[in-house]
Structures are given as C-alpha cells and as structure tokens.
N, C-alpha and C. Protein backbone atom coordinates (compact mmCIF):
# COMPACT_ATOMS: atom_id res chain seq x y z
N UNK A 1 38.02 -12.86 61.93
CA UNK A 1 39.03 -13.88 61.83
C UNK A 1 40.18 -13.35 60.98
N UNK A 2 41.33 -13.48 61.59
CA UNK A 2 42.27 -13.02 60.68
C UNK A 2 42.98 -13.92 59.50
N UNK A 3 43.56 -13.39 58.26
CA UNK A 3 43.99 -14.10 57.25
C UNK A 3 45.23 -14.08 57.27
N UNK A 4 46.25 -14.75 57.12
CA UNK A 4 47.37 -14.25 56.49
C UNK A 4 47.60 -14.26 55.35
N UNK A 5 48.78 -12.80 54.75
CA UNK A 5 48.68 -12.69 53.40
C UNK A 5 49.97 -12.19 53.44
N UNK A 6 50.79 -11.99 52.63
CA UNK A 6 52.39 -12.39 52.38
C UNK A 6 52.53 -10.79 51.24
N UNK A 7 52.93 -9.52 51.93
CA UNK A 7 53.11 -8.51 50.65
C UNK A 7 54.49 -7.84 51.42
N UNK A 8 55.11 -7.67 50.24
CA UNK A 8 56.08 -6.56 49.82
C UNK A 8 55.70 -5.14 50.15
N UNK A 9 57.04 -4.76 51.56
CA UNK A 9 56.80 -3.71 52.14
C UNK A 9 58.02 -2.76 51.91
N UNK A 10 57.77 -1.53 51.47
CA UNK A 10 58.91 -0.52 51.30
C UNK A 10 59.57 -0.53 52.14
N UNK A 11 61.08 -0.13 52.25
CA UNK A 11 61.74 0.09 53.48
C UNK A 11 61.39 1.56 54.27
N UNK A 12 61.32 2.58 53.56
CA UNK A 12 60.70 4.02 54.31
C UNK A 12 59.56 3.62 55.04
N UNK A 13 58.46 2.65 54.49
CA UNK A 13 57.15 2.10 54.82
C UNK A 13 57.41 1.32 56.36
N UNK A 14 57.89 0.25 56.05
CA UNK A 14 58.38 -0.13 57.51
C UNK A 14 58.87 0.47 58.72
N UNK A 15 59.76 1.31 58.10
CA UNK A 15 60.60 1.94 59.56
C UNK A 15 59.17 2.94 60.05
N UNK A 16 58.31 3.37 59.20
CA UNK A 16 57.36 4.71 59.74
C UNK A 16 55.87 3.36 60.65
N UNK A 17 56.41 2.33 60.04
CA UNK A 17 55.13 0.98 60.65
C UNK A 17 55.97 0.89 62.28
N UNK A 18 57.36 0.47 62.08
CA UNK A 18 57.79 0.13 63.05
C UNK A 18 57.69 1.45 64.11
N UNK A 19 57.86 2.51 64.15
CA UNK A 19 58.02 3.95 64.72
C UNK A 19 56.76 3.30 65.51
N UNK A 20 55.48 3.67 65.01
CA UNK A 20 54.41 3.60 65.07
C UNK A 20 54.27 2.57 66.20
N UNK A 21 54.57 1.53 66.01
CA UNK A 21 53.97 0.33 66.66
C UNK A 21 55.36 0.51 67.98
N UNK A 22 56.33 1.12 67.75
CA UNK A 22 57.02 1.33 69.11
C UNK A 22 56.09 2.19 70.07
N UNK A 23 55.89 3.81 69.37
CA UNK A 23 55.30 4.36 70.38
C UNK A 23 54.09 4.03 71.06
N UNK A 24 53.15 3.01 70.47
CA UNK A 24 52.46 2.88 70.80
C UNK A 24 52.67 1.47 72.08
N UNK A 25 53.66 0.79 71.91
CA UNK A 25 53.86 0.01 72.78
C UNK A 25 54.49 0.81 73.93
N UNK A 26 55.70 1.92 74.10
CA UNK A 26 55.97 3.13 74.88
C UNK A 26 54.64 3.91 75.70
N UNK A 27 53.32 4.19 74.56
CA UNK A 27 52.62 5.27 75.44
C UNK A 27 51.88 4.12 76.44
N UNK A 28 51.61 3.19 75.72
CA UNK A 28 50.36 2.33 76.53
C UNK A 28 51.02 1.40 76.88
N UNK A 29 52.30 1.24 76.75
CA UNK A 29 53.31 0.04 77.82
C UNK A 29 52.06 -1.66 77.60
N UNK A 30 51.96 -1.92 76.71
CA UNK A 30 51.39 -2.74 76.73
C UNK A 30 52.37 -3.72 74.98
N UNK A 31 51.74 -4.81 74.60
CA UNK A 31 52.39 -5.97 73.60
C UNK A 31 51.54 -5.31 72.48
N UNK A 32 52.61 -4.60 71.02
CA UNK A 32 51.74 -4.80 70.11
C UNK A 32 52.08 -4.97 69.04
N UNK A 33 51.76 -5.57 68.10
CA UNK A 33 52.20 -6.47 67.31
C UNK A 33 52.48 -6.11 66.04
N UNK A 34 53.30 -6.48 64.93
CA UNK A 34 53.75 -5.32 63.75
C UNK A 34 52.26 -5.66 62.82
N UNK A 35 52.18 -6.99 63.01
CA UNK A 35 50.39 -6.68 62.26
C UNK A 35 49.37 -5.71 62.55
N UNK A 36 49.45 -6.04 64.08
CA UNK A 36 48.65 -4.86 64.78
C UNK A 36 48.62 -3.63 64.20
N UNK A 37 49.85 -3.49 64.03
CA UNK A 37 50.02 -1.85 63.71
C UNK A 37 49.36 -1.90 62.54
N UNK A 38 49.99 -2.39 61.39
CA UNK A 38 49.23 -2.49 59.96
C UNK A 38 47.92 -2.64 60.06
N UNK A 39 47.55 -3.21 60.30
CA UNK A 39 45.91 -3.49 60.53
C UNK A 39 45.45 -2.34 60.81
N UNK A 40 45.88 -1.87 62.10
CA UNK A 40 44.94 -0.13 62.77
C UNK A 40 45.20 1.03 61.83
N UNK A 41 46.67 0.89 61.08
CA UNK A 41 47.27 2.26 60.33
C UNK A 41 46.33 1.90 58.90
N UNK A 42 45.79 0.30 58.40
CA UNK A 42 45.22 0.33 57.27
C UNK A 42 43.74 1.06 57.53
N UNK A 43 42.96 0.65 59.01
CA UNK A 43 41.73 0.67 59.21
C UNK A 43 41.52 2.52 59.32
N UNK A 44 42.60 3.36 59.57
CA UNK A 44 42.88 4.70 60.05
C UNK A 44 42.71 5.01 58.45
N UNK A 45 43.13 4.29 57.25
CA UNK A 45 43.25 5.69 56.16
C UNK A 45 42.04 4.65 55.11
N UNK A 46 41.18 3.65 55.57
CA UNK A 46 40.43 3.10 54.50
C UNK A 46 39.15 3.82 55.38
C-alpha cells in the first residue's frame, strides 16, 4: 500500500529523477510516474 510523504528534492536530484523516468517511458513506451521512478531508483540503491 502506498503512503504519501511530502520531502524536499534537490534540483540536480530531480532533473537526473526526471531523465530517468523519461527514458524509461521512451524505451518501454508505456505511463510512468515521477513516484514510480523514485520508488524503483530508491528500491535499486537500498
């Protein structure tokens, strides 16, 4: 179940979240979401 939680994001931090969550909407042409991304890029380095 997901939570929402409200944090303060760097600007270098974002644009490399947003990159991310473009190409991945580009390679797999599919909807994905800027949480999405955070979520998979947190689950990738914990």
């Amino acid at each position: 179940m997901s939570r929402r939680v409200t944090v303060m994001i760097d600007s270098d931090l974002d644009k490399k979240i947003r990159a991310y969550q473009s190409k991945k909407i580009q390679k797999e042409n599919i909807t994905f979401s800027y949480s999405k991304a955070i979520n998979e890029l947190l689950r990738k380095t914990i």
